[in-house]
PDB file of N, CA and C in Angstrom:
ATOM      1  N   UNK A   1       3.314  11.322  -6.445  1.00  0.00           N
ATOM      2  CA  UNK A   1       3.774  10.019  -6.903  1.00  0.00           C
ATOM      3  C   UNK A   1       5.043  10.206  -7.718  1.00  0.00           C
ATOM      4  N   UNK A   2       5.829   8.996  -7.682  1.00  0.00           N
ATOM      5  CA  UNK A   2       7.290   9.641  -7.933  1.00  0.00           C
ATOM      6  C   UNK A   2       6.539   8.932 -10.100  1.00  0.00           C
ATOM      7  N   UNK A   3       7.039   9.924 -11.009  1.00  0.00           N
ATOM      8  CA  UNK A   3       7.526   9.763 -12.183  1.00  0.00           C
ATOM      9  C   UNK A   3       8.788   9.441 -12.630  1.00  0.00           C
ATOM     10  N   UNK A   4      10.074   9.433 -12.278  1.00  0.00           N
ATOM     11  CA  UNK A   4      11.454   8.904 -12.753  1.00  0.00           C
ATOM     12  C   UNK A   4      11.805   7.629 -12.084  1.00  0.00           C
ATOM     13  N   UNK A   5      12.425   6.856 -13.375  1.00  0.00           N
ATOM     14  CA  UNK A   5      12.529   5.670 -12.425  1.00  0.00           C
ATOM     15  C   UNK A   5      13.003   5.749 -11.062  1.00  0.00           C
ATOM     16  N   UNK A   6      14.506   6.823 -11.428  1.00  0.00           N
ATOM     17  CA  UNK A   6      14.864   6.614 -10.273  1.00  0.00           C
ATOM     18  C   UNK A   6      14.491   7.208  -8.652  1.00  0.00           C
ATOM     19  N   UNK A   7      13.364   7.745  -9.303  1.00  0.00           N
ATOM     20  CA  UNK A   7      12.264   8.129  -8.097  1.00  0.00           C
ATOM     21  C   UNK A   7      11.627   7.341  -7.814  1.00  0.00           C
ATOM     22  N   UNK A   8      11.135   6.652  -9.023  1.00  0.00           N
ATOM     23  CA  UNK A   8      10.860   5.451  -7.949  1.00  0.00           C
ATOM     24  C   UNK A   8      12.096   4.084  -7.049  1.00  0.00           C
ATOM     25  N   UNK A   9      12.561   4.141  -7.500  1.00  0.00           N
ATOM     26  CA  UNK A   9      13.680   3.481  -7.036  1.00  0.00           C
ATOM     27  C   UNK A   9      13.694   3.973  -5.385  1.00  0.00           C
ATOM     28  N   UNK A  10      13.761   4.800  -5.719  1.00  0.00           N
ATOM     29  CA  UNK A  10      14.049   5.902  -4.262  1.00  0.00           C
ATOM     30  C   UNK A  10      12.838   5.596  -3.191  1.00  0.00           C
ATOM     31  N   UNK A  11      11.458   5.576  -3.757  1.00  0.00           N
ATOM     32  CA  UNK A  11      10.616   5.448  -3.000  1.00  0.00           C
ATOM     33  C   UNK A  11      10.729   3.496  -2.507  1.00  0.00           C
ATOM     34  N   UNK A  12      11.034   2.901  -3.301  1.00  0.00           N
ATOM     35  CA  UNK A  12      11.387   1.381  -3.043  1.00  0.00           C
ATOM     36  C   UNK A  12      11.985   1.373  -1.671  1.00  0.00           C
ATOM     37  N   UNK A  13      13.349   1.776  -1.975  1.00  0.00           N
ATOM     38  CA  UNK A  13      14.468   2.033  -0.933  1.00  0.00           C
ATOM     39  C   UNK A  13      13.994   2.522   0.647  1.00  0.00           C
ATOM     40  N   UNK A  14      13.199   3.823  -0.038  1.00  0.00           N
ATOM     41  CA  UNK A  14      13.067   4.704   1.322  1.00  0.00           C
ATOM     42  C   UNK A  14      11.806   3.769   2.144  1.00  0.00           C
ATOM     43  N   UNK A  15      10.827   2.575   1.761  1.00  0.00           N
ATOM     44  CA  UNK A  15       9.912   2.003   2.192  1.00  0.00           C
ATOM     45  C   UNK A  15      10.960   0.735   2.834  1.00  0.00           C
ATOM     46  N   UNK A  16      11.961   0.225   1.979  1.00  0.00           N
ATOM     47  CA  UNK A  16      12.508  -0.690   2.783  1.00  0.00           C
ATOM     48  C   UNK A  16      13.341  -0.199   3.944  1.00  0.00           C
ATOM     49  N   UNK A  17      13.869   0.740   3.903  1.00  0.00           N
ATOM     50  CA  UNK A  17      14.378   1.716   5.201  1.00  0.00           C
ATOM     51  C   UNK A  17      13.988   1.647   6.028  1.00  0.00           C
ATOM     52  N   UNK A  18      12.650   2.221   6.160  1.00  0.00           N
ATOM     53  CA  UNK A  18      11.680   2.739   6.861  1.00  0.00           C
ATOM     54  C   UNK A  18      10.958   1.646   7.664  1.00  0.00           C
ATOM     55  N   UNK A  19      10.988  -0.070   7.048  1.00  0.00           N
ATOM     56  CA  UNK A  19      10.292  -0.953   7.626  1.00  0.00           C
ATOM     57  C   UNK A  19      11.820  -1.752   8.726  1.00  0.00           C
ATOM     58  N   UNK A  20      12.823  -1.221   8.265  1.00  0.00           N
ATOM     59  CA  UNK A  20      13.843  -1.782   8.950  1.00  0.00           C
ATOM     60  C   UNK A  20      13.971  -0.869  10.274  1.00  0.00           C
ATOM     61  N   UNK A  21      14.145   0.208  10.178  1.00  0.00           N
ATOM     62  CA  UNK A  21      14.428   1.496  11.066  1.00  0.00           C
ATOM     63  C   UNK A  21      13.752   1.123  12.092  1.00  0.00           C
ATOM     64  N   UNK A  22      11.913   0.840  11.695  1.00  0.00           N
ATOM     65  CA  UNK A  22      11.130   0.816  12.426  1.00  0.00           C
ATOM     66  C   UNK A  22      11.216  -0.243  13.765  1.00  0.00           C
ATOM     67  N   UNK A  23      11.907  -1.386  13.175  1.00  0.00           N
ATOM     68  CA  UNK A  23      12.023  -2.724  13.718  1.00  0.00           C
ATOM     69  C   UNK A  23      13.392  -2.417  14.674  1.00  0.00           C
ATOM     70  N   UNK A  24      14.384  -1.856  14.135  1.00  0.00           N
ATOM     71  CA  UNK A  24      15.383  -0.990  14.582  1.00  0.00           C
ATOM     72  C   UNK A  24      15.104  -0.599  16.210  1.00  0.00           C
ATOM     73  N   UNK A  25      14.058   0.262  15.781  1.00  0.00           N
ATOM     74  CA  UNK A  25      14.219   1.530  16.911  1.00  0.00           C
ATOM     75  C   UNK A  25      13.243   0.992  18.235  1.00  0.00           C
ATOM     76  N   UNK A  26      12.301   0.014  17.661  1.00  0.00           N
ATOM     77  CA  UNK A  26      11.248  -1.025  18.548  1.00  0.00           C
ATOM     78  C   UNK A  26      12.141  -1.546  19.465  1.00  0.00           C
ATOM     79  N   UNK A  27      13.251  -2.369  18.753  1.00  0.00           N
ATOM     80  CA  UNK A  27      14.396  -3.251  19.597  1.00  0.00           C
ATOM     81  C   UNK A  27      15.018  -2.246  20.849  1.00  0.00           C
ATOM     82  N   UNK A  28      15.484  -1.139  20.637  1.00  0.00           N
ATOM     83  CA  UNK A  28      15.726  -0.554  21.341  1.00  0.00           C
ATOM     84  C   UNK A  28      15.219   0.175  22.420  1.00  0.00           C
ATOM     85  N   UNK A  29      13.886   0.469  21.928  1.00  0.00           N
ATOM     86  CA  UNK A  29      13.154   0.836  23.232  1.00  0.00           C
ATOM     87  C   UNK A  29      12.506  -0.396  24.033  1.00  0.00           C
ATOM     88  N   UNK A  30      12.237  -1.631  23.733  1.00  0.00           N
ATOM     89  CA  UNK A  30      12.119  -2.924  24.264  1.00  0.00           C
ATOM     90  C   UNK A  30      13.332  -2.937  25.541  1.00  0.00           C
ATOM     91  N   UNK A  31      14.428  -2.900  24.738  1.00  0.00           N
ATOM     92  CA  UNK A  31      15.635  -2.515  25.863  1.00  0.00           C
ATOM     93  C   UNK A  31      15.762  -1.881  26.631  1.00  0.00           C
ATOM     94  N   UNK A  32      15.273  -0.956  26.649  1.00  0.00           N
ATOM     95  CA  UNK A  32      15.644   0.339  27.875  1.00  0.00           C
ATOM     96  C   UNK A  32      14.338   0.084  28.883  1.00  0.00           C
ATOM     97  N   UNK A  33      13.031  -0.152  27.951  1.00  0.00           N
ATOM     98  CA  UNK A  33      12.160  -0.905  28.828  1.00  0.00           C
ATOM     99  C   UNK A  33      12.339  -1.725  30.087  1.00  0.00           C
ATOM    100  N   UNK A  34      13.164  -2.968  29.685  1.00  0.00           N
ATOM    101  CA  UNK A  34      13.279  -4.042  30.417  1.00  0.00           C
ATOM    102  C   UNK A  34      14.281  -3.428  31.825  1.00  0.00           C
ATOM    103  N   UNK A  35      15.717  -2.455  31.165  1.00  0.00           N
ATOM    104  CA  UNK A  35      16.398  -2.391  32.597  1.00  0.00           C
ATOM    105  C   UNK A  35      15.514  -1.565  33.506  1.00  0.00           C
ATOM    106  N   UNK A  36      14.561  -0.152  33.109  1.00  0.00           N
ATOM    107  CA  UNK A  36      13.387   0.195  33.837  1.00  0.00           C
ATOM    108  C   UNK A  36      12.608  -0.373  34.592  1.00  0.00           C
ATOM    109  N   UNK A  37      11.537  -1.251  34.107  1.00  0.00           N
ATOM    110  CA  UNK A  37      11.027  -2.756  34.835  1.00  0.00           C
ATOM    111  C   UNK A  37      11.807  -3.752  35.622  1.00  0.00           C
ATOM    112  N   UNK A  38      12.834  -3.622  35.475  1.00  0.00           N
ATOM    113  CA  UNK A  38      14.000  -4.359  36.661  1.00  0.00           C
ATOM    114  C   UNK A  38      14.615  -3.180  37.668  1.00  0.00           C
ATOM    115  N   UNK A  39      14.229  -2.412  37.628  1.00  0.00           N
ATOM    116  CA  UNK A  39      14.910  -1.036  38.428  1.00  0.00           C
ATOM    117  C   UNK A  39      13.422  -0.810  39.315  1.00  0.00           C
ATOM    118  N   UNK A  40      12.489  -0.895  38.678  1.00  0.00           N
ATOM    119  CA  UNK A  40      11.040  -0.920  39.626  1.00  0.00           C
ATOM    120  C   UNK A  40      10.741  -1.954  40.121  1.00  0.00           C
ATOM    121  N   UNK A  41      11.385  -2.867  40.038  1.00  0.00           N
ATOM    122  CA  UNK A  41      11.133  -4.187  40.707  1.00  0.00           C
ATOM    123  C   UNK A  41      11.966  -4.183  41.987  1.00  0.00           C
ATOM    124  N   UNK A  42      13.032  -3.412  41.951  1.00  0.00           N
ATOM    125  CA  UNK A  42      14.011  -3.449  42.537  1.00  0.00           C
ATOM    126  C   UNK A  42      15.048  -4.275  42.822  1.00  0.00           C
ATOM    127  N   UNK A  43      15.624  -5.168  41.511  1.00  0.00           N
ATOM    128  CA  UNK A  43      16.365  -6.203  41.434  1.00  0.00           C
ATOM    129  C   UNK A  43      17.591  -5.551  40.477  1.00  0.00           C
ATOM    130  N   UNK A  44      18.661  -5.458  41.475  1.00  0.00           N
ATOM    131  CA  UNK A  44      19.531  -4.663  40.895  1.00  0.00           C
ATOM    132  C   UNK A  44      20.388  -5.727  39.756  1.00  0.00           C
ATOM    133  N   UNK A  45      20.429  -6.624  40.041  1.00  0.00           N
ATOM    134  CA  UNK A  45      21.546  -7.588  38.982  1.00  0.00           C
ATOM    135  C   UNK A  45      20.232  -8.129  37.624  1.00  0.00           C
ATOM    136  N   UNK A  46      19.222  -8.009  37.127  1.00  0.00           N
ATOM    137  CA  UNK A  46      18.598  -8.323  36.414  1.00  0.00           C
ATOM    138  C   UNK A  46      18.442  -6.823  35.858  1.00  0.00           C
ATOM    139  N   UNK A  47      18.999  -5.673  36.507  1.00  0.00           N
ATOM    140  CA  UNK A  47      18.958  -4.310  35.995  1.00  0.00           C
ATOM    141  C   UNK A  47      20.119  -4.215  35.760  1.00  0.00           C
ATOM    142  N   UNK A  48      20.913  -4.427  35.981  1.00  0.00           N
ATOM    143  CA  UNK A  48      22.644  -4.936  35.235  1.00  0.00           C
ATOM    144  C   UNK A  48      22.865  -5.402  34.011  1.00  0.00           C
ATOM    145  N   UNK A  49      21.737  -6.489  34.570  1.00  0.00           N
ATOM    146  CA  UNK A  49      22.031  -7.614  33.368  1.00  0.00           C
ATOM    147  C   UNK A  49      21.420  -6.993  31.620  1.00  0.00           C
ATOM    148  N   UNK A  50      20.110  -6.000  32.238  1.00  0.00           N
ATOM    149  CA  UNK A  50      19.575  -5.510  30.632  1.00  0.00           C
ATOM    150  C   UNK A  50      20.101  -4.493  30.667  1.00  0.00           C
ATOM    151  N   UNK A  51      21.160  -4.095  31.513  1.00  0.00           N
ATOM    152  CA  UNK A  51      21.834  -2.670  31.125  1.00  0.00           C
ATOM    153  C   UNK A  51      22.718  -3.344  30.041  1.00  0.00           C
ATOM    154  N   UNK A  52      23.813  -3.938  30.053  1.00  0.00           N
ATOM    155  CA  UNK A  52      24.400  -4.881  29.613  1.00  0.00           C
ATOM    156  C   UNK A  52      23.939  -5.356  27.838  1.00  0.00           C
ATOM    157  N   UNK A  53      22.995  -5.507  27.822  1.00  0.00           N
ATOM    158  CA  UNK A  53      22.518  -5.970  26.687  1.00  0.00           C
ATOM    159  C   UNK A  53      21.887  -4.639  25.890  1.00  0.00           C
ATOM    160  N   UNK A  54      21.380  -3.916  27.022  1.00  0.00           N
ATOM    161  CA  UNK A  54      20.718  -2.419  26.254  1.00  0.00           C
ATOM    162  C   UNK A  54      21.865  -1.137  25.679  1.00  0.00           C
ATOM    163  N   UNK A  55      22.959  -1.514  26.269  1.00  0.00           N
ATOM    164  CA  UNK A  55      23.658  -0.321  25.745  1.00  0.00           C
ATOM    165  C   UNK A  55      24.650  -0.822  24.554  1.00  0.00           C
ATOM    166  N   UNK A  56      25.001  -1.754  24.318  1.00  0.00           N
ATOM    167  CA  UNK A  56      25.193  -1.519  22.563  1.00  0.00           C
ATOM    168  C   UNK A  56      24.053  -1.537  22.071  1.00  0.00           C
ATOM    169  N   UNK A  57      23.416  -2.054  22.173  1.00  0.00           N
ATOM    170  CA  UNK A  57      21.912  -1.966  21.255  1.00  0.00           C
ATOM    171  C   UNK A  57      21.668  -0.476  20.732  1.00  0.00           C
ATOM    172  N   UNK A  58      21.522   0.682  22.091  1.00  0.00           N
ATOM    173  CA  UNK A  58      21.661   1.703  21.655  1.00  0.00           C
ATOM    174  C   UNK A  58      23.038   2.687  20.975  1.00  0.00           C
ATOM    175  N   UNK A  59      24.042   1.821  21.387  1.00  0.00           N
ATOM    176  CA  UNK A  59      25.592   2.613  20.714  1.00  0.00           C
ATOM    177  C   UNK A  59      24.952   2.207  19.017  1.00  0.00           C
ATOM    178  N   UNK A  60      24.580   1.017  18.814  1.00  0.00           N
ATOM    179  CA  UNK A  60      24.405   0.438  17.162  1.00  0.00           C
ATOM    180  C   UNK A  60      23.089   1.402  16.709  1.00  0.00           C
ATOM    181  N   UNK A  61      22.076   1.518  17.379  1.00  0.00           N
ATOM    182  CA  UNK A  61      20.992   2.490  16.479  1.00  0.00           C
ATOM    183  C   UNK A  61      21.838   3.842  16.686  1.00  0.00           C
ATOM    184  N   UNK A  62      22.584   4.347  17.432  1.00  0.00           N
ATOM    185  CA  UNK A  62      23.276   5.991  17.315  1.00  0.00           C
ATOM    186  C   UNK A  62      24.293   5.688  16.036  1.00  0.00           C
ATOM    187  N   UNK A  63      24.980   4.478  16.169  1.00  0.00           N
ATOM    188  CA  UNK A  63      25.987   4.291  14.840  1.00  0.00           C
ATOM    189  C   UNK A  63      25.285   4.453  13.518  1.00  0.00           C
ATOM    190  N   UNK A  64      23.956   3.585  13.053  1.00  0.00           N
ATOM    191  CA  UNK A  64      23.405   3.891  12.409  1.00  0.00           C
ATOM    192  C   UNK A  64      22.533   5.346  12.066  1.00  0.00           C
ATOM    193  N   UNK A  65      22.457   6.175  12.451  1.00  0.00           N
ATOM    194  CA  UNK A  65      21.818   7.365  12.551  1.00  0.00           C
ATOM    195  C   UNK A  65      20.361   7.681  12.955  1.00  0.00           C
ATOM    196  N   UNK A  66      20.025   6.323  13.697  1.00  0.00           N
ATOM    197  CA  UNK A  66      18.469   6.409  13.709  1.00  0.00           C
ATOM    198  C   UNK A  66      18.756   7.234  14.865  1.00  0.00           C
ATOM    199  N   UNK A  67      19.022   7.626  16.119  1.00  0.00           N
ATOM    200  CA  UNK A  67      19.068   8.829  16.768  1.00  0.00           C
ATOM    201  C   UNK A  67      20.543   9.166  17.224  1.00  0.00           C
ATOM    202  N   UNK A  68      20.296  10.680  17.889  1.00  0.00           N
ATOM    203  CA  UNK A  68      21.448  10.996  17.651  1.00  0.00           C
ATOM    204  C   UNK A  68      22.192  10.748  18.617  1.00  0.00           C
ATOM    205  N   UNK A  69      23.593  10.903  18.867  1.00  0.00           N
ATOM    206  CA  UNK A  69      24.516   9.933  19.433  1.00  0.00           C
ATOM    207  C   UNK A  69      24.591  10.613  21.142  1.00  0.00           C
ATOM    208  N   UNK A  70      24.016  11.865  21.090  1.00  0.00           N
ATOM    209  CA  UNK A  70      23.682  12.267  22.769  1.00  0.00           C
ATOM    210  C   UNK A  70      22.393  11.838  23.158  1.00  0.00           C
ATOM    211  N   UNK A  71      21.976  11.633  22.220  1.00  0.00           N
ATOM    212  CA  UNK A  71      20.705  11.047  22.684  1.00  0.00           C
ATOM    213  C   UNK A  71      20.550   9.484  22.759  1.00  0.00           C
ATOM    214  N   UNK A  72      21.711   8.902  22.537  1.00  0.00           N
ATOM    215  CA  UNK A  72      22.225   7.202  23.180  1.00  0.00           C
ATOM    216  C   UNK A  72      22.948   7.933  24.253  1.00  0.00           C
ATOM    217  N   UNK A  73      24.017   8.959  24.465  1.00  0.00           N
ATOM    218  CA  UNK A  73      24.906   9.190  25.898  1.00  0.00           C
ATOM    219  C   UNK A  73      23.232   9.494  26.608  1.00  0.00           C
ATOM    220  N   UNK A  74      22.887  10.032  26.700  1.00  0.00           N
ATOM    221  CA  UNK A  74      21.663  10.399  27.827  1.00  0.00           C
ATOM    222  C   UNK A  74      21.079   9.600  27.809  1.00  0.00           C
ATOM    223  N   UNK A  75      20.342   7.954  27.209  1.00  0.00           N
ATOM    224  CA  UNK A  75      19.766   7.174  27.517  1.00  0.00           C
ATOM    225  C   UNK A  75      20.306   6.491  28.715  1.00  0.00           C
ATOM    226  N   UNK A  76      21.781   6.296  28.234  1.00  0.00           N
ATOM    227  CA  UNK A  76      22.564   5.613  28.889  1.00  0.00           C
ATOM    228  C   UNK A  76      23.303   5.727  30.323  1.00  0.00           C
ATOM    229  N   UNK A  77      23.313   6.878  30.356  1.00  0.00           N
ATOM    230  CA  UNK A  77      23.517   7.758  31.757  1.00  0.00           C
ATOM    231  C   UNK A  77      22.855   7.434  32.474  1.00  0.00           C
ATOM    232  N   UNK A  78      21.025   8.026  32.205  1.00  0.00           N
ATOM    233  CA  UNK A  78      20.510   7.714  32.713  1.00  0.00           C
ATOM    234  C   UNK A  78      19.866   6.297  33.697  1.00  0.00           C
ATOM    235  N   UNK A  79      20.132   5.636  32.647  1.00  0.00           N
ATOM    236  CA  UNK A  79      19.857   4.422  33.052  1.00  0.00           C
ATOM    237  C   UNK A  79      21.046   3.909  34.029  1.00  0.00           C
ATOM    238  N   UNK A  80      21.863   4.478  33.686  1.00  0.00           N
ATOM    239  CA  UNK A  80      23.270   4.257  34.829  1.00  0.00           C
ATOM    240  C   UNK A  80      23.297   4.182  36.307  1.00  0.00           C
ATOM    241  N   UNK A  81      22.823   5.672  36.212  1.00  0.00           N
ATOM    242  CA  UNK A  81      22.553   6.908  37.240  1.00  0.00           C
ATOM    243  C   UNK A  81      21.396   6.111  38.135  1.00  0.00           C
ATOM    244  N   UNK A  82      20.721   5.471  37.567  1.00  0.00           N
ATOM    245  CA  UNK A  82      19.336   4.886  38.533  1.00  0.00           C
ATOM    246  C   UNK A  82      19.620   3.905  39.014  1.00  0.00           C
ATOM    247  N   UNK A  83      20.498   2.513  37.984  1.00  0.00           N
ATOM    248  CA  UNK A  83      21.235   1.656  38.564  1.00  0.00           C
ATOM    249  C   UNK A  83      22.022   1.657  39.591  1.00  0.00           C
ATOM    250  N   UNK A  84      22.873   3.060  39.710  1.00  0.00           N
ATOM    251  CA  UNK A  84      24.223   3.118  40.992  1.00  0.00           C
ATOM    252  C   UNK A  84      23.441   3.249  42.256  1.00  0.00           C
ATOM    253  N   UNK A  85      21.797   4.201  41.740  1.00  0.00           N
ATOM    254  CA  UNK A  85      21.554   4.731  43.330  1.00  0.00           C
ATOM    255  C   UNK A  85      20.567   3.925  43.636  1.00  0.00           C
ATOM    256  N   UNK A  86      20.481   2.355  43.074  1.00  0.00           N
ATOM    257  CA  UNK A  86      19.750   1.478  43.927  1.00  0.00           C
ATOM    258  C   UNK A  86      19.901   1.123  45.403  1.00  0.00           C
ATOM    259  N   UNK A  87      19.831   0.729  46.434  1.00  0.00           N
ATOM    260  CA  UNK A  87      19.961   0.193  47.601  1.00  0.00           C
ATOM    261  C   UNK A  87      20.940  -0.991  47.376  1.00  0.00           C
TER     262      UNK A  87
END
């Protein structure tokens, strides 16, 4: 348990972080979700369309540091890469 204020302060902070991050990083995998589920559906312009919306989503959580910024290039690739070789 933190004893200095500003330990506790810290623990304040690091709980409000932590409930944002969380909500953060949900949004983003919601996203990558959806162009997936439109790529198995096999509807290439509704897999466009959440590509579209999913990749700043993930450029903004790599900006923020919730993961790291090859690990938004490789989300994003990927999801690319599956999009081009639709039918």
């Amino acid at each position: 348990m933190a004893n200095t204020a500003s330990a506790k302060k810290r623990a304040r902070q690091a709980e409000i972080h932590r409930s944002r991050n969380v909500g953060v990083r949900s949004m983003m995998r919601t996203c990558i979700k959806r162009v997936y589920y439109a790529i198995e559906a096999g509807d290439k312009a509704a897999a466009e369309a959440a590509y579209k919306i999913a990749a700043p989503v993930i450029d903004r959580v790599a900006g923020k540091g919730l993961i790291h910024a090859n690990k938004a290039a490789r989300h994003k690739s990927r999801m690319n890469n599956n999009i081009r070789s639709m039918a």
